[in-house]
Protein backbone atom coordinates (compact mmCIF):
# COMPACT_ATOMS: atom_id res chain seq x y z
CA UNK A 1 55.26 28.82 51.42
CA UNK A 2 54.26 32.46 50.87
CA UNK A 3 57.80 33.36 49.65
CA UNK A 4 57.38 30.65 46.53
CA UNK A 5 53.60 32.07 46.18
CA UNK A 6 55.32 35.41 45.70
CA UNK A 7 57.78 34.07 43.40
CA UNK A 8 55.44 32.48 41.41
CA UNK A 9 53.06 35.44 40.79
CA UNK A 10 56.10 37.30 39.74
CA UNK A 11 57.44 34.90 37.20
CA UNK A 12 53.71 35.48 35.44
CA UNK A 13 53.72 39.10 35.80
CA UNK A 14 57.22 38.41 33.72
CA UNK A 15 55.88 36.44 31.26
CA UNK A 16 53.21 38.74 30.30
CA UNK A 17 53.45 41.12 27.91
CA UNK A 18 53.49 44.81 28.32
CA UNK A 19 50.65 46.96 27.75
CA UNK A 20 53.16 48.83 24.91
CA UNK A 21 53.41 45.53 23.15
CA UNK A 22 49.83 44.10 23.28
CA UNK A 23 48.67 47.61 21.64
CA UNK A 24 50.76 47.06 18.34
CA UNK A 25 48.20 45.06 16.61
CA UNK A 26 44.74 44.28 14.93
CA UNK A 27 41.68 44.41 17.19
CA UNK A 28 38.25 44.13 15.17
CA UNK A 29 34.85 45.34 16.67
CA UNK A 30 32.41 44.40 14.02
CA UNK A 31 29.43 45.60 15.91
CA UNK A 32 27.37 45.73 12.96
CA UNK A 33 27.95 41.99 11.76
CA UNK A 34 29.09 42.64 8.19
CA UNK A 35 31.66 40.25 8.33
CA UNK A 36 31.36 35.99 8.68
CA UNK A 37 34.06 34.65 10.93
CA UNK A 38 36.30 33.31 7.55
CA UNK A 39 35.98 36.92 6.32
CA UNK A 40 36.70 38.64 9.53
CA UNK A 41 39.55 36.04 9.77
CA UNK A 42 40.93 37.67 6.37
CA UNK A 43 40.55 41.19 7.18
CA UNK A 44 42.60 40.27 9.97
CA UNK A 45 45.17 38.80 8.22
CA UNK A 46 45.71 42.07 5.42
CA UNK A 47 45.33 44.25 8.09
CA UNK A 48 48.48 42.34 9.54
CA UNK A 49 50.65 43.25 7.04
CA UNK A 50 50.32 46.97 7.37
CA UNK A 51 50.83 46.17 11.05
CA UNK A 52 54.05 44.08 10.71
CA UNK A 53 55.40 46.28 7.66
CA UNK A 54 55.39 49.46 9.63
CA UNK A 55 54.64 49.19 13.05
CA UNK A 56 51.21 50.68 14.08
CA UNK A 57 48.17 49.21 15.66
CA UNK A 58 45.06 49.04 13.43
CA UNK A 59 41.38 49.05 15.04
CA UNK A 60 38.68 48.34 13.02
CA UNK A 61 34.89 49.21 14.53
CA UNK A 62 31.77 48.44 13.00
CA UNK A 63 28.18 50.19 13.48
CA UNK A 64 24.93 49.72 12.21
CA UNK A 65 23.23 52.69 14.50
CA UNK A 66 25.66 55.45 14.20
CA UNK A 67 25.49 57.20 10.77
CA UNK A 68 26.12 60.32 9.27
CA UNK A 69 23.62 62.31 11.41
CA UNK A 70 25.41 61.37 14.14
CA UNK A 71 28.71 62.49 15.64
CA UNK A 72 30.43 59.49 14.47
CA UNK A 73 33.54 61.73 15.03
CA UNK A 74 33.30 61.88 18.44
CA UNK A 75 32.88 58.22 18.71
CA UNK A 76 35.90 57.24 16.80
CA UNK A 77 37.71 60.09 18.88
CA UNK A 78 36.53 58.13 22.22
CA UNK A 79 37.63 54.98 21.10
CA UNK A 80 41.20 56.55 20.15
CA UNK A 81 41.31 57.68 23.77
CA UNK A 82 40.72 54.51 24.80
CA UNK A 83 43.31 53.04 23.05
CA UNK A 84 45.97 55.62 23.89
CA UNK A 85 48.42 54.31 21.40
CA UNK A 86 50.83 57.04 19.74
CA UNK A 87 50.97 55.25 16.20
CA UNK A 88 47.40 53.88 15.25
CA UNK A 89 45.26 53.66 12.31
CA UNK A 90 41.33 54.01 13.60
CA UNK A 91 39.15 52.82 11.03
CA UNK A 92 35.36 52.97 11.26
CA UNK A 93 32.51 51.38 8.85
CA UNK A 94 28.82 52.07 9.35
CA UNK A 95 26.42 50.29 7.40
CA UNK A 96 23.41 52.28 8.78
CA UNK A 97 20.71 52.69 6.09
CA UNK A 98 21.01 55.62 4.14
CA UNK A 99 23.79 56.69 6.25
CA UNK A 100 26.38 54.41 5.16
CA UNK A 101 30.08 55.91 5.90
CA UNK A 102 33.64 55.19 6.50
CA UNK A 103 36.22 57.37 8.42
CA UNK A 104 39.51 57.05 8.81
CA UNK A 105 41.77 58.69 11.73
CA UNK A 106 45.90 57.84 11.26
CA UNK A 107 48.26 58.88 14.30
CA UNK A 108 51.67 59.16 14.52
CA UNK A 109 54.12 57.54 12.57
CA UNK A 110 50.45 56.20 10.37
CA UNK A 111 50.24 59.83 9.41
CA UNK A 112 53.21 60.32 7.18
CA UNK A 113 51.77 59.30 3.80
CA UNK A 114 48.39 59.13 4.63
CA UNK A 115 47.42 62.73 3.76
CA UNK A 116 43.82 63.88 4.58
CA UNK A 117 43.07 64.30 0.32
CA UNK A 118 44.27 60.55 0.68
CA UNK A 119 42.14 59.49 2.95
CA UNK A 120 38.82 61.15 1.78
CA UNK A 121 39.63 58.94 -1.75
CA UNK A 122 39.97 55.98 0.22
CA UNK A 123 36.85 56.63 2.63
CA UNK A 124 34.53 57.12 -1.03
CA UNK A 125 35.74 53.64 -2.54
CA UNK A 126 34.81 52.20 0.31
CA UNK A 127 31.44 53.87 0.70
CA UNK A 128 30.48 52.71 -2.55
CA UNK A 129 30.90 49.29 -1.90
CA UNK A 130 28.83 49.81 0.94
CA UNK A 131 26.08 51.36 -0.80
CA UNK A 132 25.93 48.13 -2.62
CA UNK A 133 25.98 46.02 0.35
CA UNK A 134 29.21 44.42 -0.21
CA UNK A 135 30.83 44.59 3.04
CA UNK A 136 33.41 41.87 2.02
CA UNK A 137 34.65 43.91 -0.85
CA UNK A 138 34.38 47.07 1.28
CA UNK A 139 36.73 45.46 3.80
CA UNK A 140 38.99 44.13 1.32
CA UNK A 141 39.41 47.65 -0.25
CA UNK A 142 39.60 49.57 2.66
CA UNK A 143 43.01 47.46 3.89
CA UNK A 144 43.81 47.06 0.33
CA UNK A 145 44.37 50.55 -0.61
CA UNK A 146 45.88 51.88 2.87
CA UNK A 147 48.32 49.42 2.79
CA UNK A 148 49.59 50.88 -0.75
CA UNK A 149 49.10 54.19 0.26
CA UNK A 150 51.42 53.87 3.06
CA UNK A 151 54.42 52.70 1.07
CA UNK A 152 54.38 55.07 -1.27
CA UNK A 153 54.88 59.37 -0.81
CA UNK A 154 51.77 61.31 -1.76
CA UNK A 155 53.88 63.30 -4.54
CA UNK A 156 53.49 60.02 -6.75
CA UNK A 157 49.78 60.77 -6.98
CA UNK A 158 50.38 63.14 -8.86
CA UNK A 159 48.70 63.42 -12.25
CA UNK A 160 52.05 63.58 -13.83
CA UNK A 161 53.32 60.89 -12.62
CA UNK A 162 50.32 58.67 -13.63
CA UNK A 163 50.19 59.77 -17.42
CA UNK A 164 54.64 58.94 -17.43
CA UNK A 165 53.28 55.12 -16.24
CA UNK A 166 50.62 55.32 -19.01
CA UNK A 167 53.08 56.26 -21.50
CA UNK A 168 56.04 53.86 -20.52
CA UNK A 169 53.61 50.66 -20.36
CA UNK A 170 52.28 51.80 -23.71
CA UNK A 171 55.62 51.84 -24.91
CA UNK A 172 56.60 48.80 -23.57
CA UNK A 173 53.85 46.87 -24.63
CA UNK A 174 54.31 48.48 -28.59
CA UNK A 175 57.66 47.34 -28.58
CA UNK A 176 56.64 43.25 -27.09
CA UNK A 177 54.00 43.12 -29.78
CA UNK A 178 55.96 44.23 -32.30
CA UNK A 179 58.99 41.84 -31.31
CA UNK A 180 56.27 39.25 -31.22
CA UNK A 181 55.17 40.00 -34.73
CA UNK A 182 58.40 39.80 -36.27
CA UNK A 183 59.68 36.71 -34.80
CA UNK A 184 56.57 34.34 -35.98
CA UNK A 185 57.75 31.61 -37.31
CA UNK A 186 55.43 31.52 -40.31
CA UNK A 187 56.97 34.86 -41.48
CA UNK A 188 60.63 33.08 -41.52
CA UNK A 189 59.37 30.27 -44.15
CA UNK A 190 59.75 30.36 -48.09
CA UNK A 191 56.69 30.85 -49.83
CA UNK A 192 55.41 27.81 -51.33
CA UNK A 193 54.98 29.51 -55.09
CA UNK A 194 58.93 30.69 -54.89
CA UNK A 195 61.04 27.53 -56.72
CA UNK A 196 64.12 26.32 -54.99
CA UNK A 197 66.51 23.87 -55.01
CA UNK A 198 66.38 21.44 -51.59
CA UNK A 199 69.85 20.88 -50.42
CA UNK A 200 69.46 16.70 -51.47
CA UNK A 201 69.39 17.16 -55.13
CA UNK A 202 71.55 20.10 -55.55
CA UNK A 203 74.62 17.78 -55.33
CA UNK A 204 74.16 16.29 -58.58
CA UNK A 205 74.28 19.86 -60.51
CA UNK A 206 77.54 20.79 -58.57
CA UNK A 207 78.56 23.06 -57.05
CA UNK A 208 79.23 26.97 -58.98
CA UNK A 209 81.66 28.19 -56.84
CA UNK A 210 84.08 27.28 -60.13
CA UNK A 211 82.74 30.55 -61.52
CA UNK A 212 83.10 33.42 -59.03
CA UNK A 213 86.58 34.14 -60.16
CA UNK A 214 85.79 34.04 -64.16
CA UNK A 215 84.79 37.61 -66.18
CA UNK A 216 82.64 37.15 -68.69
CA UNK A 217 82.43 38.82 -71.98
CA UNK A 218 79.97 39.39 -74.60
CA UNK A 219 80.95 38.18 -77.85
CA UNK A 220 80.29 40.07 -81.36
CA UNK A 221 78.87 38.68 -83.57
CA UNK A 222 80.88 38.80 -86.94
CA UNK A 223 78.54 40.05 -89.88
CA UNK A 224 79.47 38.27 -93.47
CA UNK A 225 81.68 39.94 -95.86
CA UNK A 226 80.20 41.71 -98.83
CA UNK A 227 80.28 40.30 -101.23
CA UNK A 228 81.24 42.26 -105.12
CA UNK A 229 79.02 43.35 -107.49
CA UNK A 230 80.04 40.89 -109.91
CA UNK A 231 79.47 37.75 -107.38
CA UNK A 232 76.19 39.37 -106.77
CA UNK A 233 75.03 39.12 -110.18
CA UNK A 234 76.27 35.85 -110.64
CA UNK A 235 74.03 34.59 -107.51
CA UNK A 236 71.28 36.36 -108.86
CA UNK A 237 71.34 34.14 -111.74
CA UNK A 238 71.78 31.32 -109.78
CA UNK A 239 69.09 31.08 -108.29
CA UNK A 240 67.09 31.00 -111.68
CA UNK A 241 66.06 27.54 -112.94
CA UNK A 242 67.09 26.68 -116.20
CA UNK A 243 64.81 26.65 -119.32
């Protein structure tokens, strides 16, 4: 009887998970309440896709007490202790007033694109949706924009590169509304003041193809021969009545 009890408890300890798999993941502490259980629920779910896409655990802790008067730092670094997970993404929101902040700390494979310059933008887009109370859109940002900064290299944000996107969707969109423009279909129609001949009618005039293979000269016109000086009289006296 003890040998199956023994048996059994080891098939479970089988069946569970390893501490190395349950860490790679998305574990929210929303301590400060900012988020419904539908929006939470979301977060969750975009936060998921920076999990699945590159393989790192993502925390996300809430405050309302600590702010930026207090070492927020060292709580974030005690909670990444905690967690002792080589690739993780440690995000923390506090919506203390006055003191709203958000810090990020990446580890490990996290780190590679998400520079500290990068970061710091992220972190001020996100406090300024806090400042206005929107938490949701805070949220929503915050997984929005890591999850595009970590697919792409930080050399693309360069300002370089931004202006060559500016100028080939300019382009782009010149040479659409131009190809638009030229094939309306009201540009393609005869204007209604030009005359023409519809094709029904024209068959009773014939056709002139008769005449593309015949030159055509000008003709002189012959002047009248002169006439003598004698005839001329006589006319002249012609044309008098007689008495």
């Amino acid at each position: 009887m003890r040998k199956k009890g023994m048996l059994f408890l080891l098939f479970l300890l089988l069946l569970l998970p390893s501490r190395e798999a349950m860490a790679v993941g998305v574990r929210l502490s929303d301590s400060a309440g900012l988020l419904t259980t539908q929006e939470a629920s979301v977060a969750e779910k975009n936060l998921n896709y920076i999990v699945e896409r590159y393989d790192v655990s993502v925390r996300l802790f809430t405050s309302d007490s600590i702010g930026k008067k207090d070492d927020y730092k060292a709580y974030v670094e005690k909670q990444r202790k905690k967690d002792k997970d080589k690739n993780l993404l440690l995000l923390f929101v506090s919506t203390k007033k006055n003191e709203e902040i958000c810090f990020i700390k990446a580890d490990g494979t996290a780190k590679e694109n998400l520079t500290e310059k990068r970061l710091s933008r992220v972190e001020r887009e996100v406090e300024r949706n806090l400042l206005k109370a929107d938490y949701k859109e805070a949220v929503h940002v915050l997984s929005g924009q890591l999850l595009e900064k970590m697919g792409t290299k930080p050399v693309f944000d360069a300002f370089v590169f931004r202006s060559m996107l500016h100028f080939i969707l300019c382009v782009f969109l010149t040479i659409g509304g131009l190809y638009l423009l030229l094939r309306r279909p009201d540009l393609k129609k005869a204007p209604s003041e030009v005359p023409y001949l519809s094709e029904k009618y024209s068959t009773l005039l014939g056709t002139l193809d008769h005449f593309s293979h015949t030159s055509v000269k000008a003709v002189k016109k012959k002047k009248p021969p002169k006439k003598k000086k004698g005839e001329q009289e006589e006319d002249e006296f012609s044309e008098l009545g007689d008495d």
